[in-house]
Protein backbone atom coordinates (compact mmCIF):
# COMPACT_ATOMS: atom_id res chain seq x y z
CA UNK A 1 6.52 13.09 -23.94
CA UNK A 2 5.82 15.25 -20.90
CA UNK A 3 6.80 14.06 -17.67
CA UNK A 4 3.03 13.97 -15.85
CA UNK A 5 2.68 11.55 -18.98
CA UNK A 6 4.51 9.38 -17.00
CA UNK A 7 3.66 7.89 -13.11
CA UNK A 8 5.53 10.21 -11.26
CA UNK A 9 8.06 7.93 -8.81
CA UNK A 10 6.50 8.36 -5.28
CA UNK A 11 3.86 6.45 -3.61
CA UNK A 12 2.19 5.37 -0.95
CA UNK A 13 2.20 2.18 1.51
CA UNK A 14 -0.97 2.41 3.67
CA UNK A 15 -0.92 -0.97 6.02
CA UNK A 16 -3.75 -1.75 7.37
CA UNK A 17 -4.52 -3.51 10.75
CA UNK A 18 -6.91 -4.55 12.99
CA UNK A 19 -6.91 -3.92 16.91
CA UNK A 20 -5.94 -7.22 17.49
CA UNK A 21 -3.05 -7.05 15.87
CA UNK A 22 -3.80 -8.84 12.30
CA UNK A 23 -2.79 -7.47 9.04
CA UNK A 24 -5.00 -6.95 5.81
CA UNK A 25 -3.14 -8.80 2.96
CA UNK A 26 -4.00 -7.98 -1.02
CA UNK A 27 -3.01 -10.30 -3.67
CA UNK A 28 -2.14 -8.97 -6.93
CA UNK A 29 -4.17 -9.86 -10.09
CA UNK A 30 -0.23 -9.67 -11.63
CA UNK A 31 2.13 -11.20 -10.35
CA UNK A 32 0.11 -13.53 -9.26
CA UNK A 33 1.43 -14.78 -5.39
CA UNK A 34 1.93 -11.54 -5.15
CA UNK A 35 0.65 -10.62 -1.49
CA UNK A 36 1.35 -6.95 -0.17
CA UNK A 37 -0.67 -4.43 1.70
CA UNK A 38 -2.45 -1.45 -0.18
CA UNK A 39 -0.50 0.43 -2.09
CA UNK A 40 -0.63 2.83 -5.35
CA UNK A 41 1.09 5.75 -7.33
CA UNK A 42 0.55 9.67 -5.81
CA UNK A 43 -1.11 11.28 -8.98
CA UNK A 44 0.12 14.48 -10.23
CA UNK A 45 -1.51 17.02 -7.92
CA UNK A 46 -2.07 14.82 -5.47
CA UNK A 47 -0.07 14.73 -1.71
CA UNK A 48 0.96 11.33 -0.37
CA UNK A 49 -2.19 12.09 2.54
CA UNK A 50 -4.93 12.25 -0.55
CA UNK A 51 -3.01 9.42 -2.61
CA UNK A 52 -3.68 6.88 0.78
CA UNK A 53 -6.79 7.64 1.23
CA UNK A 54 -7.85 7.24 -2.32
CA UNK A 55 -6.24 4.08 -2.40
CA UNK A 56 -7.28 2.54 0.02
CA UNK A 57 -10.62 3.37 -0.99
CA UNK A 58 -9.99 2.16 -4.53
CA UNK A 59 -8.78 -1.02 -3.70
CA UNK A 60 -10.59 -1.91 -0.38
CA UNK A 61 -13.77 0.11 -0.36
CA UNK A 62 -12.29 1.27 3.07
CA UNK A 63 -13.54 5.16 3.35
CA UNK A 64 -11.81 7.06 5.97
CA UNK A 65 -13.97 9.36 6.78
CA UNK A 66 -17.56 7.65 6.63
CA UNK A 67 -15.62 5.18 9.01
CA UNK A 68 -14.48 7.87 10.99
CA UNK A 69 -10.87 6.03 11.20
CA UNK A 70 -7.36 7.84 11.36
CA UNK A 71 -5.18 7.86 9.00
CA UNK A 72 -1.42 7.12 10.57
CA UNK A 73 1.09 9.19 8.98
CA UNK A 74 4.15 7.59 9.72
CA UNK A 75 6.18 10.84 8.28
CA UNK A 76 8.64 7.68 6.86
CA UNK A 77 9.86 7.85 2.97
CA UNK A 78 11.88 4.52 1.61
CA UNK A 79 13.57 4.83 -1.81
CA UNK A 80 13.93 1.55 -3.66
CA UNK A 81 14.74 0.62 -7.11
CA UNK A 82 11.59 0.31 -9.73
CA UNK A 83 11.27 -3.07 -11.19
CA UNK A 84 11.79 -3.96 -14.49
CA UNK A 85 8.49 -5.12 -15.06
CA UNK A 86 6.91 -1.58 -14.06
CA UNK A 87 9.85 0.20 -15.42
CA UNK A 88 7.87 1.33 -18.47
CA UNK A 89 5.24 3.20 -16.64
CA UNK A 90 7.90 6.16 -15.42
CA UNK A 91 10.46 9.01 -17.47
CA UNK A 92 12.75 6.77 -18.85
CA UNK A 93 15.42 8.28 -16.46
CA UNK A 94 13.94 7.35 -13.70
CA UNK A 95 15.15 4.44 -11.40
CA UNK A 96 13.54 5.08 -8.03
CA UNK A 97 10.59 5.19 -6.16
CA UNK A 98 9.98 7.40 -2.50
CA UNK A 99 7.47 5.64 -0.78
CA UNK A 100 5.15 7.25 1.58
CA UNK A 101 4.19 5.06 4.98
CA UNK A 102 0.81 5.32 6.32
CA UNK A 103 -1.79 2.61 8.42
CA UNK A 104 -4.79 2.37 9.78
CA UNK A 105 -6.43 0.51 12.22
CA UNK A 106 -9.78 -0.84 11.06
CA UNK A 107 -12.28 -2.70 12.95
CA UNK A 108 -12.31 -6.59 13.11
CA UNK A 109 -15.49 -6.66 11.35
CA UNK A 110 -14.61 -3.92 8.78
CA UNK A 111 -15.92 -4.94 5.17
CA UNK A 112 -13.79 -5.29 2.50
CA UNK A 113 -14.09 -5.29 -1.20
CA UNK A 114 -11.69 -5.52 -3.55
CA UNK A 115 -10.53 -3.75 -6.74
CA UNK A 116 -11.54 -6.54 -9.19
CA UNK A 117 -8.93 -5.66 -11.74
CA UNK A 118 -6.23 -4.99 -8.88
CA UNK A 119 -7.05 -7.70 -6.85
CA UNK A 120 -7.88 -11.81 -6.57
CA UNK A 121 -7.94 -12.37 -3.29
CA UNK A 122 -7.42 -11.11 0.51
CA UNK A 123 -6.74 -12.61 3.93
CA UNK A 124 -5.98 -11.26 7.36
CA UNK A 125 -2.94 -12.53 9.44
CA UNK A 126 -0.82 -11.81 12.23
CA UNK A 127 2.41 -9.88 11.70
CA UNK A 128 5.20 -12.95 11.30
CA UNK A 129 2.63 -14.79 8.99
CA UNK A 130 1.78 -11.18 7.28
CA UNK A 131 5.71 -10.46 7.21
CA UNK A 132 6.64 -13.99 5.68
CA UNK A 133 3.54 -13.58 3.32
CA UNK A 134 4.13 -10.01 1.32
CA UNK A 135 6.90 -9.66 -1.25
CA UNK A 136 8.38 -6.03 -0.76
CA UNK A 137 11.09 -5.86 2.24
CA UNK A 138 9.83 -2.27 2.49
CA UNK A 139 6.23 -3.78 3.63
CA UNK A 140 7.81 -6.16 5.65
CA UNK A 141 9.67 -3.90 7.75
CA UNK A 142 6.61 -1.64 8.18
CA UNK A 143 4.65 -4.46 9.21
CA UNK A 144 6.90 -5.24 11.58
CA UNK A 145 7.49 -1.53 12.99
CA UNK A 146 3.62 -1.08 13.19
CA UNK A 147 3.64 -4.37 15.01
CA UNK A 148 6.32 -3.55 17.53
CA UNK A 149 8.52 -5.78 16.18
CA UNK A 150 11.26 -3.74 14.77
């Protein structure tokens, strides 16, 4: 099997964030309880820019440009280790992920609609309840760095 048969191990980590300082949340379809902020694989071909904004588009209906919003790149790359569970999705020699850091800041009144076979659910909340909420230590601490809390 060739490797762009296989996810290739970089993505992206676009948090998103109102003016007033509250944080979008998405909750998995699987795990469920499983809170984060938008997130998703860089396609073969694809920078980590074009992989945020098509996420965030895929899984909030959020459009950069038609909202005329900027796209934060936080020029920030985290390596962690893949879990098990998604372990089967990348070159079987391949143990870590580089995540790209991006956010935006969205309007309070911004719509929102979900990727149904992504997502369940949403909420907005401030960065300690956003921070205690999402799973990944990686969104956590860019949650809190976006916040000022770092």
């Amino acid at each position: 099997m060739s490797d762009n048969q296989y996810r290739q191990p970089v993505s992206v980590l676009v948090v998103v964030y109102s003016p007033d300082g509250r944080f979008l949340l998405l909750e998995r379809c699987y795990p469920k309880g499983f809170w984060q902020s938008v997130t998703g694989g860089v396609e073969w071909g694809e920078t980590p820019r074009q992989s945020a904004i098509r996420e965030l588009w895929e899984e909030t209906g959020i459009c950069i440009s038609q909202a005329q919003l900027e796209l934060k790149d936080h020029c920030s790359q985290t390596r962690y280790a893949i879990m098990p569970q998604w372990q089967s999705r990348y070159a079987p020699d391949t143990k870590e992920n580089t995540e790209h850091l991006f956010s935006v800041c969205v309007p309070q009144n911004i719509n929102v609609v979900l990727a149904e076979q992504e997502h369940t659910s949403y909420c907005w909340l401030d960065a300690a309840e956003a921070m205690d909420k999402v799973f990944s230590a990686t969104n956590r601490q860019a949650i809190a760095a976006i916040a000022g809390l770092d």
